[in-house]
N, C-alpha and C. Protein backbone atom coordinates (compact mmCIF):
# COMPACT_ATOMS: atom_id res chain seq x y z
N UNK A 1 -19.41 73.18 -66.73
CA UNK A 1 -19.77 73.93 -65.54
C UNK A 1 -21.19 73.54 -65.13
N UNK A 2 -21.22 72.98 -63.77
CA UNK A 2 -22.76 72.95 -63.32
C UNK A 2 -23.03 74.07 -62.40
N UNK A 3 -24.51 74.13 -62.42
CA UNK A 3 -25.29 75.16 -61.85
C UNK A 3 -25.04 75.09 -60.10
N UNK A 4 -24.42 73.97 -59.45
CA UNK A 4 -23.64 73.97 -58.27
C UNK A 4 -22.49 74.67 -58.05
N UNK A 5 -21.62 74.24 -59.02
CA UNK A 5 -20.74 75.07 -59.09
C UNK A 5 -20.71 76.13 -59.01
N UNK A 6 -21.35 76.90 -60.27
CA UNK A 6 -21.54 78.64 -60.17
C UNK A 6 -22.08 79.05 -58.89
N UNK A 7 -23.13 78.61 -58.22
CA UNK A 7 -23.77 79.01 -57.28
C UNK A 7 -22.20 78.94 -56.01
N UNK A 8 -21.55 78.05 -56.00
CA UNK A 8 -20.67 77.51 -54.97
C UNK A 8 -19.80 79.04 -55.16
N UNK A 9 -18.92 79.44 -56.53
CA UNK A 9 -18.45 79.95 -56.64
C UNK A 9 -19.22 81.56 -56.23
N UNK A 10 -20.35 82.14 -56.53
CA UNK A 10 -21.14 83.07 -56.59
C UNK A 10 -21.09 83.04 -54.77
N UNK A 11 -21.01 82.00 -54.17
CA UNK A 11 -21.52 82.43 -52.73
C UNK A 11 -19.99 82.95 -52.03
N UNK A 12 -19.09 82.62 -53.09
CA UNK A 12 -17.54 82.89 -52.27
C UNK A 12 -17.20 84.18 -52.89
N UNK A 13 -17.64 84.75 -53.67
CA UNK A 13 -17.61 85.85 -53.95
C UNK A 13 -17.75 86.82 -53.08
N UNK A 14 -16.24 88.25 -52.80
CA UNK A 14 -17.13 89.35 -51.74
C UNK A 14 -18.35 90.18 -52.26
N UNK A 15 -18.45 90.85 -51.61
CA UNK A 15 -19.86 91.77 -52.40
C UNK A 15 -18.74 92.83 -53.35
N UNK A 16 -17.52 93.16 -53.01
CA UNK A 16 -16.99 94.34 -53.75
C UNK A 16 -16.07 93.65 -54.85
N UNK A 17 -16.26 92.46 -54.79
CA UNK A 17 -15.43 92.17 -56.07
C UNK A 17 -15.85 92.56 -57.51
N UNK A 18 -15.18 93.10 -58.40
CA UNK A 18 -15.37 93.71 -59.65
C UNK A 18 -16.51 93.01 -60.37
N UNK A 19 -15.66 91.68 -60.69
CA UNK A 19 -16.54 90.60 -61.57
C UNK A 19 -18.17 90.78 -61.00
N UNK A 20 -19.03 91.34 -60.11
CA UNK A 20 -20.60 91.49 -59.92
C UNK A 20 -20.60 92.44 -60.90
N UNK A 21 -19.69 93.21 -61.49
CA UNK A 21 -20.11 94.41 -62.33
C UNK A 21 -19.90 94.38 -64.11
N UNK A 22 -19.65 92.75 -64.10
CA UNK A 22 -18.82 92.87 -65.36
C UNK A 22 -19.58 92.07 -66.58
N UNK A 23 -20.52 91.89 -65.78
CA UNK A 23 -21.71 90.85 -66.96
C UNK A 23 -21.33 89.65 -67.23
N UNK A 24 -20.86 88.87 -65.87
CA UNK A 24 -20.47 87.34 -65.90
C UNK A 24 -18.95 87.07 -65.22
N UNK A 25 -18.82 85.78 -64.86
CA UNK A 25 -17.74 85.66 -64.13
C UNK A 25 -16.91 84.67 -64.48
N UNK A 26 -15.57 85.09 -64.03
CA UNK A 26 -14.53 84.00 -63.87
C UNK A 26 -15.05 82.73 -63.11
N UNK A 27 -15.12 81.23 -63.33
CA UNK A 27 -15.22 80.07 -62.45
C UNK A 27 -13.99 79.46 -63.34
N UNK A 28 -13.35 78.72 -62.29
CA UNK A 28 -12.35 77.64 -62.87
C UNK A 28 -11.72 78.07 -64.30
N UNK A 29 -11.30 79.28 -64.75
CA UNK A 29 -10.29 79.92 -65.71
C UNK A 29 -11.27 80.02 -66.91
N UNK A 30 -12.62 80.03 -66.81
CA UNK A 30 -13.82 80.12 -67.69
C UNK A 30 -14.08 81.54 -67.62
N UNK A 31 -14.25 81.93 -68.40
CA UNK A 31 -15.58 83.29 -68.68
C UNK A 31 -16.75 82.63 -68.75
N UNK A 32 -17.76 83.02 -67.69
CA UNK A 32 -18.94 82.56 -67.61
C UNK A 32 -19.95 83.94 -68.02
N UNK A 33 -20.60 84.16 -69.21
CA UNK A 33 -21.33 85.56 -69.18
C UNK A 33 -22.88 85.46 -68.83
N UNK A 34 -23.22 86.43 -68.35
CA UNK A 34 -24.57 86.27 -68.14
C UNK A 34 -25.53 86.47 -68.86
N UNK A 35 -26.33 85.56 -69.43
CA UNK A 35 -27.51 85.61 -70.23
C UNK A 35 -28.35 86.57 -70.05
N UNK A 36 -29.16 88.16 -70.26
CA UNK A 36 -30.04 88.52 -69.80
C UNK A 36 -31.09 88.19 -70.08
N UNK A 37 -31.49 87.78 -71.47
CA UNK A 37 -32.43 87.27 -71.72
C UNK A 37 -33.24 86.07 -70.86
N UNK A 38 -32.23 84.95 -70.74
CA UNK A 38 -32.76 84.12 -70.25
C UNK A 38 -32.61 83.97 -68.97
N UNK A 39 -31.83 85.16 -68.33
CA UNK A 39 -32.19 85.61 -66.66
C UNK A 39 -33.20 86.12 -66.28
N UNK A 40 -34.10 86.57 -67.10
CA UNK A 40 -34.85 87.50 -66.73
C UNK A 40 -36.62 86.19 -67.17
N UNK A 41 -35.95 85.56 -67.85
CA UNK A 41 -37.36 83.99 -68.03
C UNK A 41 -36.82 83.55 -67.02
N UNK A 42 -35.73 83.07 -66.80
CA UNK A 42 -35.53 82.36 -65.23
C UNK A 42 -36.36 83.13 -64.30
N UNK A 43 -36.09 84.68 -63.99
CA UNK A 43 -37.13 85.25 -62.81
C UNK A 43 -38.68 85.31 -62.78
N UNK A 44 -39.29 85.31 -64.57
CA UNK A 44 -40.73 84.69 -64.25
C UNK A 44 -41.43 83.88 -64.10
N UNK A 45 -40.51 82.55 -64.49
CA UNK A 45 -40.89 81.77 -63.63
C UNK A 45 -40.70 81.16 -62.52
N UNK A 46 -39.65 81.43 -61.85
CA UNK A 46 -39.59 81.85 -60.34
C UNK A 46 -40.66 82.47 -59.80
N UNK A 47 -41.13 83.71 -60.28
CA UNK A 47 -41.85 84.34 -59.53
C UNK A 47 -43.27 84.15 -60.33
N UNK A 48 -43.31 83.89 -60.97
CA UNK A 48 -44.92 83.56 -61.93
C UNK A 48 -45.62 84.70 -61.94
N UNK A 49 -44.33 85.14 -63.39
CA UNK A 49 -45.08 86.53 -63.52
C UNK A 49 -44.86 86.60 -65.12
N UNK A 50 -45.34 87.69 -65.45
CA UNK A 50 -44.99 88.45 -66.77
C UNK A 50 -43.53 87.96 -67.08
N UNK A 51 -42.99 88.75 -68.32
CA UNK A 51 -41.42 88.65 -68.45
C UNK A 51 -40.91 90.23 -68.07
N UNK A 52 -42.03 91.02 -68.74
CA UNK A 52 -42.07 92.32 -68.30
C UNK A 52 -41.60 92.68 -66.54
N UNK A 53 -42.37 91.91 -65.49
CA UNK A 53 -42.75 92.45 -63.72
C UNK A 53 -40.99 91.55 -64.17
N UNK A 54 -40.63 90.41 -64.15
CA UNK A 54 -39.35 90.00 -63.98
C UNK A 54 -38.34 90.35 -64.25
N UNK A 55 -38.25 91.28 -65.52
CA UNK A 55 -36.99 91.96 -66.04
C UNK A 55 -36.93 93.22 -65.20
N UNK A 56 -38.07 93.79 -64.69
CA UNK A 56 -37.61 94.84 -63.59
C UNK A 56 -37.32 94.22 -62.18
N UNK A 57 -38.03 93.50 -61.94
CA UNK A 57 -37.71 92.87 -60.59
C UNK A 57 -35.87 92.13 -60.92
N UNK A 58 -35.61 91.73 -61.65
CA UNK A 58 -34.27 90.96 -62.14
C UNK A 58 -33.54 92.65 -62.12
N UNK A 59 -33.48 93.23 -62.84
CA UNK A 59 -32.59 94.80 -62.53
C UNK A 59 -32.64 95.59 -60.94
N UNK A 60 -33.56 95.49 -60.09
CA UNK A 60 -34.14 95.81 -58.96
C UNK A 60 -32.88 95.01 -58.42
N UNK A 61 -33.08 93.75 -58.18
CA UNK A 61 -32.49 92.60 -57.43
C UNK A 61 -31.54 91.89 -57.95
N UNK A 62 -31.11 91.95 -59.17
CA UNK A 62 -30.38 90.91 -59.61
C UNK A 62 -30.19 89.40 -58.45
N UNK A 63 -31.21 88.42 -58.98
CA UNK A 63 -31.58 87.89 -57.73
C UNK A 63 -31.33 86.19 -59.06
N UNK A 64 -31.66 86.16 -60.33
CA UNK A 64 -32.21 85.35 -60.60
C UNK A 64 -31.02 85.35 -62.01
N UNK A 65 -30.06 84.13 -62.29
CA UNK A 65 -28.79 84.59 -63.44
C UNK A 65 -28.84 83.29 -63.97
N UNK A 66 -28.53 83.31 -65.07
CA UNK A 66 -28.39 82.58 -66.32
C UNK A 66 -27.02 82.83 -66.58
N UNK A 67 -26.23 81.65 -66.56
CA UNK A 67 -24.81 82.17 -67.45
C UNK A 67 -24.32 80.70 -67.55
N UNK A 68 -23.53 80.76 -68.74
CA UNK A 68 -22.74 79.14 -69.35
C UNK A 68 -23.51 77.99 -69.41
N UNK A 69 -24.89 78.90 -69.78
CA UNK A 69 -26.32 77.23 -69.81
C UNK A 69 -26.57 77.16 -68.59
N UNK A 70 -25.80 77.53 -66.99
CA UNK A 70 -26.83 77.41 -66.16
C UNK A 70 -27.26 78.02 -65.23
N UNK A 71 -28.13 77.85 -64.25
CA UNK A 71 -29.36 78.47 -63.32
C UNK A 71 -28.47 78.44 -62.26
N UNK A 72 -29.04 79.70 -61.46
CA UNK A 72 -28.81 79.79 -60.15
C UNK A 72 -29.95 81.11 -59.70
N UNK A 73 -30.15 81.17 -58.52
CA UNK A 73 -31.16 81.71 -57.91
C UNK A 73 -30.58 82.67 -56.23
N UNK A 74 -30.67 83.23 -55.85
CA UNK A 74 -29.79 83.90 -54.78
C UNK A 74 -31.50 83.91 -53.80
N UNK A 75 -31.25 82.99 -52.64
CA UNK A 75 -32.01 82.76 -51.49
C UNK A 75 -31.83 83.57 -50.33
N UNK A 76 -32.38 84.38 -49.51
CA UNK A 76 -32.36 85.00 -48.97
C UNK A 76 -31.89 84.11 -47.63
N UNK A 77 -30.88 84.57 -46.81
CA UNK A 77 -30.51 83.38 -45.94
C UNK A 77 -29.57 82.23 -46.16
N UNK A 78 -29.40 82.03 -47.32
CA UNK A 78 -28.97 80.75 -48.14
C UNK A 78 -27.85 81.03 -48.65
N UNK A 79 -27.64 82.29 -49.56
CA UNK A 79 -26.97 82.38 -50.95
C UNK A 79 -27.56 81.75 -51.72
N UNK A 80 -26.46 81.92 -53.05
CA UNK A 80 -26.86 81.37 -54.58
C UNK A 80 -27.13 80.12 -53.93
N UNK A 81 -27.77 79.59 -54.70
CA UNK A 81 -28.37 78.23 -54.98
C UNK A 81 -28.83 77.57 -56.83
N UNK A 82 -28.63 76.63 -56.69
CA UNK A 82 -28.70 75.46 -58.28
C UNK A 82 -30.25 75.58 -58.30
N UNK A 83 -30.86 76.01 -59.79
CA UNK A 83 -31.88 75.74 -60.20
C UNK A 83 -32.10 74.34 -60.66
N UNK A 84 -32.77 73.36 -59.83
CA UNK A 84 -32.74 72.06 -60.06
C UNK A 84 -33.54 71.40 -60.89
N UNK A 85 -34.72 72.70 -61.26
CA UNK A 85 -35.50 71.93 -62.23
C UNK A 85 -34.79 72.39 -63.64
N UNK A 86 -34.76 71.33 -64.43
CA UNK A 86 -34.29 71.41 -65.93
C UNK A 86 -35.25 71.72 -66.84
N UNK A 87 -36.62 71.97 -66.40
CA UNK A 87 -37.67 72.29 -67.55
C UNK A 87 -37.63 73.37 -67.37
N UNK A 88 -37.18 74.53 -66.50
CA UNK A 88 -37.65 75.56 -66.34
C UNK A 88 -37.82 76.51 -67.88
N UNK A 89 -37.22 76.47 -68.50
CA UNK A 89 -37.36 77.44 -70.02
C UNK A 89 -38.46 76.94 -70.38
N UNK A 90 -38.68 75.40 -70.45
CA UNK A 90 -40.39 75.02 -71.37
C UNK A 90 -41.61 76.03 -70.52
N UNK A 91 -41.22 76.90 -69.10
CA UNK A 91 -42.16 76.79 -68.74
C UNK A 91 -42.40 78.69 -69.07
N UNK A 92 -41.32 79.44 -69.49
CA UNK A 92 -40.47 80.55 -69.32
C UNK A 92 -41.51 81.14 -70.44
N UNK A 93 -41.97 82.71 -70.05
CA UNK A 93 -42.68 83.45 -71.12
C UNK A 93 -41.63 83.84 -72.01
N UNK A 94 -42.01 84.04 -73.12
CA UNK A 94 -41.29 84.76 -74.36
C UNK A 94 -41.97 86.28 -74.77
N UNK A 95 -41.23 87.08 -75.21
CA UNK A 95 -41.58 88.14 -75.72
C UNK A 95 -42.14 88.62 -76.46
């Protein structure tokens, strides 16, 4: 599964479909689950913050998901979108 994909799949998603509530999704007959941990380092460094300001801002918004190893990011205007940089964890605070 690439991080295109999920995002592809995440943007065809309705807003009332179950799977937003289920802690990860069906793509292509996969269980994809969502990482919180490393959703919530994906959102600080997105936003270049704490891990702390991101894990509330990530519950606030669920804006920023980790699942099956990969990134996606939800753009305002856009939809999901592929996190394209691959260093992002080297750059990710820890707890």
């Amino acid at each position: 599964m690439s991080a295109e994909e999920l995002a592809d799949h995440l943007n065809k998603l309705s807003l009332n479909n179950p799977m937003w509530g289920e802690g990860g999704f069906r793509v292509g007959g996969r269980w994809l689950e969502i990482d919180p941990e490393l959703s919530d380092q994906l959102a600080a460094v997105m936003l270049k913050c704490d891990l702390e300001t991101a894990r509330r801002r990530n519950e606030e918004e669920a804006r920023w998901f980790v699942a099956g190893g990969v990134a996606v990011v939800y753009v305002n205007g856009k939809g999901w979108r592929p996190v394209k940089n691959k260093n992002w964890l080297r750059q990710a605070p820890q707890d």
